[in-house]
N, C-alpha and C. Protein backbone atom coordinates (compact mmCIF):
# COMPACT_ATOMS: atom_id res chain seq x y z
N UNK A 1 13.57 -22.61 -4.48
CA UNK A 1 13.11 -21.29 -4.88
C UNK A 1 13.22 -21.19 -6.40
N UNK A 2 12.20 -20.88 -7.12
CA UNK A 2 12.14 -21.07 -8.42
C UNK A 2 11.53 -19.37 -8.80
N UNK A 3 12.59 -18.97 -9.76
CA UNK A 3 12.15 -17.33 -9.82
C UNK A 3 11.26 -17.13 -10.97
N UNK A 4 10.82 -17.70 -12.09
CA UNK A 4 9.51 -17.56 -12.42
C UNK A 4 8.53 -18.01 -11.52
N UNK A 5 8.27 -18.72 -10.83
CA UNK A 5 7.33 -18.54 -9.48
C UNK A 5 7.03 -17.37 -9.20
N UNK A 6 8.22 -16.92 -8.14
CA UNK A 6 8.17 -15.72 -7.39
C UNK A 6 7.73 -14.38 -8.18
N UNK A 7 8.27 -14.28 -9.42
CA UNK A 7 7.60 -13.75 -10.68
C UNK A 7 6.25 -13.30 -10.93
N UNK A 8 5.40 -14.81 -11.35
CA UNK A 8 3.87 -14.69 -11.09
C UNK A 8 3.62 -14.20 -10.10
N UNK A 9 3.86 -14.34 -9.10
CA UNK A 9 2.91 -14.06 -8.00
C UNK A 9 3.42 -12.48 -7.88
N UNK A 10 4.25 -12.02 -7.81
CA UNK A 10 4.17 -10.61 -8.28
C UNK A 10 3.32 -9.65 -8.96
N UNK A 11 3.91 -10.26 -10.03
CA UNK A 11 3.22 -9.73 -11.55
C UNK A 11 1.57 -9.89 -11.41
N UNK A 12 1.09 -10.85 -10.47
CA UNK A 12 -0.51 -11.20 -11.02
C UNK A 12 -1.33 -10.42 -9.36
N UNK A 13 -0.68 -10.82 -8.30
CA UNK A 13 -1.08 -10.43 -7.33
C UNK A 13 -0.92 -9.50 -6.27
N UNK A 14 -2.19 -9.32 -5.65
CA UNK A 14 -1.61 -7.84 -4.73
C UNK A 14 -0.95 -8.44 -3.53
N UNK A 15 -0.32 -7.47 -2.86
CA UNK A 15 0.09 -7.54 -1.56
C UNK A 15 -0.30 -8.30 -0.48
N UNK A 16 -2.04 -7.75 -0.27
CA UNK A 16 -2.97 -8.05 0.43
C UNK A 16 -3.59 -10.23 0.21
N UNK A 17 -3.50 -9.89 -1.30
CA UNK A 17 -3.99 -11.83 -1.73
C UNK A 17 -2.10 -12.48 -1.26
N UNK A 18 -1.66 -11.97 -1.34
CA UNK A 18 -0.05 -12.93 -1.27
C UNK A 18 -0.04 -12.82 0.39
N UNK A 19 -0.14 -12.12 1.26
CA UNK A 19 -0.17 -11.95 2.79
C UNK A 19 -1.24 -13.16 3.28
N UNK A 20 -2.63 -13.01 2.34
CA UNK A 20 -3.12 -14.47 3.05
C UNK A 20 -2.97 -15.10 2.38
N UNK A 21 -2.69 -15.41 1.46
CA UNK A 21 -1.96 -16.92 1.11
C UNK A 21 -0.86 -17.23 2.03
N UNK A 22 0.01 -16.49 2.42
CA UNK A 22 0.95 -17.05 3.22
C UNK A 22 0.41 -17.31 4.36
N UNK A 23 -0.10 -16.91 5.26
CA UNK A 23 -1.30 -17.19 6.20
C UNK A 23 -1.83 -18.45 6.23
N UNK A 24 -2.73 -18.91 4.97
CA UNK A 24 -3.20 -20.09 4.77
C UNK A 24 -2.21 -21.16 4.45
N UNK A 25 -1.30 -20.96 4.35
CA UNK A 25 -0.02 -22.09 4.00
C UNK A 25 0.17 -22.80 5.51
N UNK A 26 0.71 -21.66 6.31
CA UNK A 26 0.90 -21.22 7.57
C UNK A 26 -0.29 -22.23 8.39
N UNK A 27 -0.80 -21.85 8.24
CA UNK A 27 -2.32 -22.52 8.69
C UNK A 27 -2.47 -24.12 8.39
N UNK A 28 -1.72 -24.39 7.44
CA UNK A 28 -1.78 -25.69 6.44
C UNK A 28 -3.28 -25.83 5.82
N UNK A 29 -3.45 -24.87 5.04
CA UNK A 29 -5.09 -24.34 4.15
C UNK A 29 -4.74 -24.26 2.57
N UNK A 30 -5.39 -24.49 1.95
CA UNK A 30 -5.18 -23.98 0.75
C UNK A 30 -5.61 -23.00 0.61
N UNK A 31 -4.33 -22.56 -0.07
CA UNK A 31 -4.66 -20.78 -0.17
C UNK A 31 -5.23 -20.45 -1.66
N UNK A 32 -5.64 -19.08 -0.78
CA UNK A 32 -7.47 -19.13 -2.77
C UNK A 32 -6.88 -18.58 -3.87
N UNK A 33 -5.38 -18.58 -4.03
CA UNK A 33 -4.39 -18.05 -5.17
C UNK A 33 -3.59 -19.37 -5.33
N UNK A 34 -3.15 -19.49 -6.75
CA UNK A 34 -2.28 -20.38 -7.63
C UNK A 34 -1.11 -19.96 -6.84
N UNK A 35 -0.27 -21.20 -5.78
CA UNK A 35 1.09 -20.89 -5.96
C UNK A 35 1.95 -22.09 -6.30
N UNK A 36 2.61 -21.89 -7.00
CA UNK A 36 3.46 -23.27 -7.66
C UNK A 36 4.39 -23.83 -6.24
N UNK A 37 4.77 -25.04 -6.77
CA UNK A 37 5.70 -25.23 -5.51
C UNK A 37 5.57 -26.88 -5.44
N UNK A 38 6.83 -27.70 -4.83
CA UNK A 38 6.45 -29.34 -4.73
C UNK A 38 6.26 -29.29 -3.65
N UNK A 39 5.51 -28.58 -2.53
CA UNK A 39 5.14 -28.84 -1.23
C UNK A 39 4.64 -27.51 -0.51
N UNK A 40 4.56 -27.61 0.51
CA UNK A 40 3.83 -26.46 1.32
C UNK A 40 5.40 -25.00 1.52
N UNK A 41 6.57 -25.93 2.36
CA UNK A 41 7.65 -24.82 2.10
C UNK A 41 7.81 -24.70 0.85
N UNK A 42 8.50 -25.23 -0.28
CA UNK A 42 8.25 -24.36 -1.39
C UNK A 42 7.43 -22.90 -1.49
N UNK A 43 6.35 -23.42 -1.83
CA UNK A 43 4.97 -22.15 -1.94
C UNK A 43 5.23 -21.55 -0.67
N UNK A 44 5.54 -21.61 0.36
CA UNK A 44 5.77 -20.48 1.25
C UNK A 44 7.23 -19.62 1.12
N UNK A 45 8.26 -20.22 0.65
CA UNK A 45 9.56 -19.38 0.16
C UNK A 45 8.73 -18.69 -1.41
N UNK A 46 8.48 -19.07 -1.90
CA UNK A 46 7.89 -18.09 -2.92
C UNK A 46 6.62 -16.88 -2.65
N UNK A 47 5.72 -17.33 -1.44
CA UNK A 47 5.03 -16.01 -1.30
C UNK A 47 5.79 -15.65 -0.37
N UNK A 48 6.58 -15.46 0.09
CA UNK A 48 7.09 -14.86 1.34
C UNK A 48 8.37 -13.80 0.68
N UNK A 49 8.90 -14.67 -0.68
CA UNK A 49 9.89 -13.73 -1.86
C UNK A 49 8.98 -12.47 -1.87
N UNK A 50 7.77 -13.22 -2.95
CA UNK A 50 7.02 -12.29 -3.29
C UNK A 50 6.63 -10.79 -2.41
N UNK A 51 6.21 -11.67 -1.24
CA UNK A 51 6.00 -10.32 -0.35
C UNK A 51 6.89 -9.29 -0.23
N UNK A 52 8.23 -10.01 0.14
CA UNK A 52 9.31 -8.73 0.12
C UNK A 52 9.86 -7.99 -0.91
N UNK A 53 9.75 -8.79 -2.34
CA UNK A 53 10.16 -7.88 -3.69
C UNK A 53 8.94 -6.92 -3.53
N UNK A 54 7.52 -6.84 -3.37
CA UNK A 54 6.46 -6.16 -3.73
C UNK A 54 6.90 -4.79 -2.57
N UNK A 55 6.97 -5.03 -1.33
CA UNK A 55 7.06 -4.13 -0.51
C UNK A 55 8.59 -3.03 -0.72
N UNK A 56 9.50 -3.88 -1.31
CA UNK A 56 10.76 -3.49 -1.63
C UNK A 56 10.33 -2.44 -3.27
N UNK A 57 9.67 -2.67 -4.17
CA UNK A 57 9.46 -2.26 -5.03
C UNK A 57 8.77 -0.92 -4.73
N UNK A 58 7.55 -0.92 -3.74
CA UNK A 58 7.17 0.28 -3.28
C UNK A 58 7.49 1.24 -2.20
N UNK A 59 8.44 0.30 -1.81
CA UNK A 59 8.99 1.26 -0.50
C UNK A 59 10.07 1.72 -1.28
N UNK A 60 10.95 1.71 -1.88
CA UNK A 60 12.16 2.18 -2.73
C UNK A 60 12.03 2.70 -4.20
N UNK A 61 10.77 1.81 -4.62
CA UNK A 61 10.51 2.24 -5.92
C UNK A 61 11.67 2.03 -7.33
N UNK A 62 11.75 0.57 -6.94
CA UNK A 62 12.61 -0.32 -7.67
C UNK A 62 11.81 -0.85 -8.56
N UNK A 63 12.47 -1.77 -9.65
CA UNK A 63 12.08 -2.60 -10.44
C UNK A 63 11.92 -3.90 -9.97
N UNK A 64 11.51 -4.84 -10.58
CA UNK A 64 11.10 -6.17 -10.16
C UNK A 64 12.75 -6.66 -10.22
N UNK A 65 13.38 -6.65 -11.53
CA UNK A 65 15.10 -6.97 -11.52
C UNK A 65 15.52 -6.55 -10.54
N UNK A 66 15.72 -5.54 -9.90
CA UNK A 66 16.33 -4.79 -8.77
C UNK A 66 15.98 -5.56 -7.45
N UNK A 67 14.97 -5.55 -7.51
CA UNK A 67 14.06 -5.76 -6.01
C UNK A 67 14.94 -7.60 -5.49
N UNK A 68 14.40 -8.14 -6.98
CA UNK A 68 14.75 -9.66 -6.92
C UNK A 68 16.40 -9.94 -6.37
N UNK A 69 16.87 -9.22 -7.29
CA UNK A 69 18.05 -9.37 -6.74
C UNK A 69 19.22 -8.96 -5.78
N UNK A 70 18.31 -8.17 -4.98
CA UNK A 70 18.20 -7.47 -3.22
C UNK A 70 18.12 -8.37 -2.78
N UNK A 71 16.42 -9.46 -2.87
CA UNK A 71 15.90 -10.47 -1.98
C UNK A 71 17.40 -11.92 -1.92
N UNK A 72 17.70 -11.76 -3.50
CA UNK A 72 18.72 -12.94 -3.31
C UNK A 72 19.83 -12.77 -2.78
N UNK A 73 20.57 -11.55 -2.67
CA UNK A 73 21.59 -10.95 -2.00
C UNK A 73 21.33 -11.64 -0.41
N UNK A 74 19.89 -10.83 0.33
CA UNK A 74 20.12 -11.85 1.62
C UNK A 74 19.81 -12.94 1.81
N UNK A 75 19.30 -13.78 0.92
CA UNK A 75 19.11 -15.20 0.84
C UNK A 75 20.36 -15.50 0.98
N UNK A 76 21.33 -15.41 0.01
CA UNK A 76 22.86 -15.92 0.46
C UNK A 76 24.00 -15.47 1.77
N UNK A 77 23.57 -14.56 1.76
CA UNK A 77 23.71 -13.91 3.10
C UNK A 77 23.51 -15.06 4.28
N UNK A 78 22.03 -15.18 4.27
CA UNK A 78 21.28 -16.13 5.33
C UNK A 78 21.85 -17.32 5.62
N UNK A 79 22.45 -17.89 3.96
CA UNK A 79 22.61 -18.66 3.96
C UNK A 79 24.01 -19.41 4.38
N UNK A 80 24.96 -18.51 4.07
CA UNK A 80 26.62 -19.11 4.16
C UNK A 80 26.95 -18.51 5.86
């Protein structure tokens, strides 16, 4: 997970283009948006970030700092 990644795809894209990109990952498609990544999971942990900082940002009406570091809170969570 690389957070200028998750970043761009924020900052550049809507909701709606990051939902099918993840779709087309999903699918094993190339998806019709730039997502960085050394493989298919990569680029799917980054639009799948993305999705939840964006929805977190408008459902709460947070900042991108805020939001991000919600998403990583349960990443480690998930994780230990």
């Amino acid at each position: 997970m690389k957070i200028p990644a998750i970043k761009k795809l924020v900052e550049e894209y809507s909701l709606k283009e990051l939902m099918a990109a993840e779709e087309a990952i999903v699918e094993e498609q190339q998806p019709a948006i730039e997502v960085a990544g050394e493989d298919e999971g990569e680029q799917l942990t980054h639009v799948l970030a993305a999705v939840w900082i964006l929805n977190d940002m408008q459902d709460n009406g947070t900042d991108f700092k805020t939001a991000l570091r919600e998403y990583t809170k349960k990443v480690r969570v998930s994780i230990s």
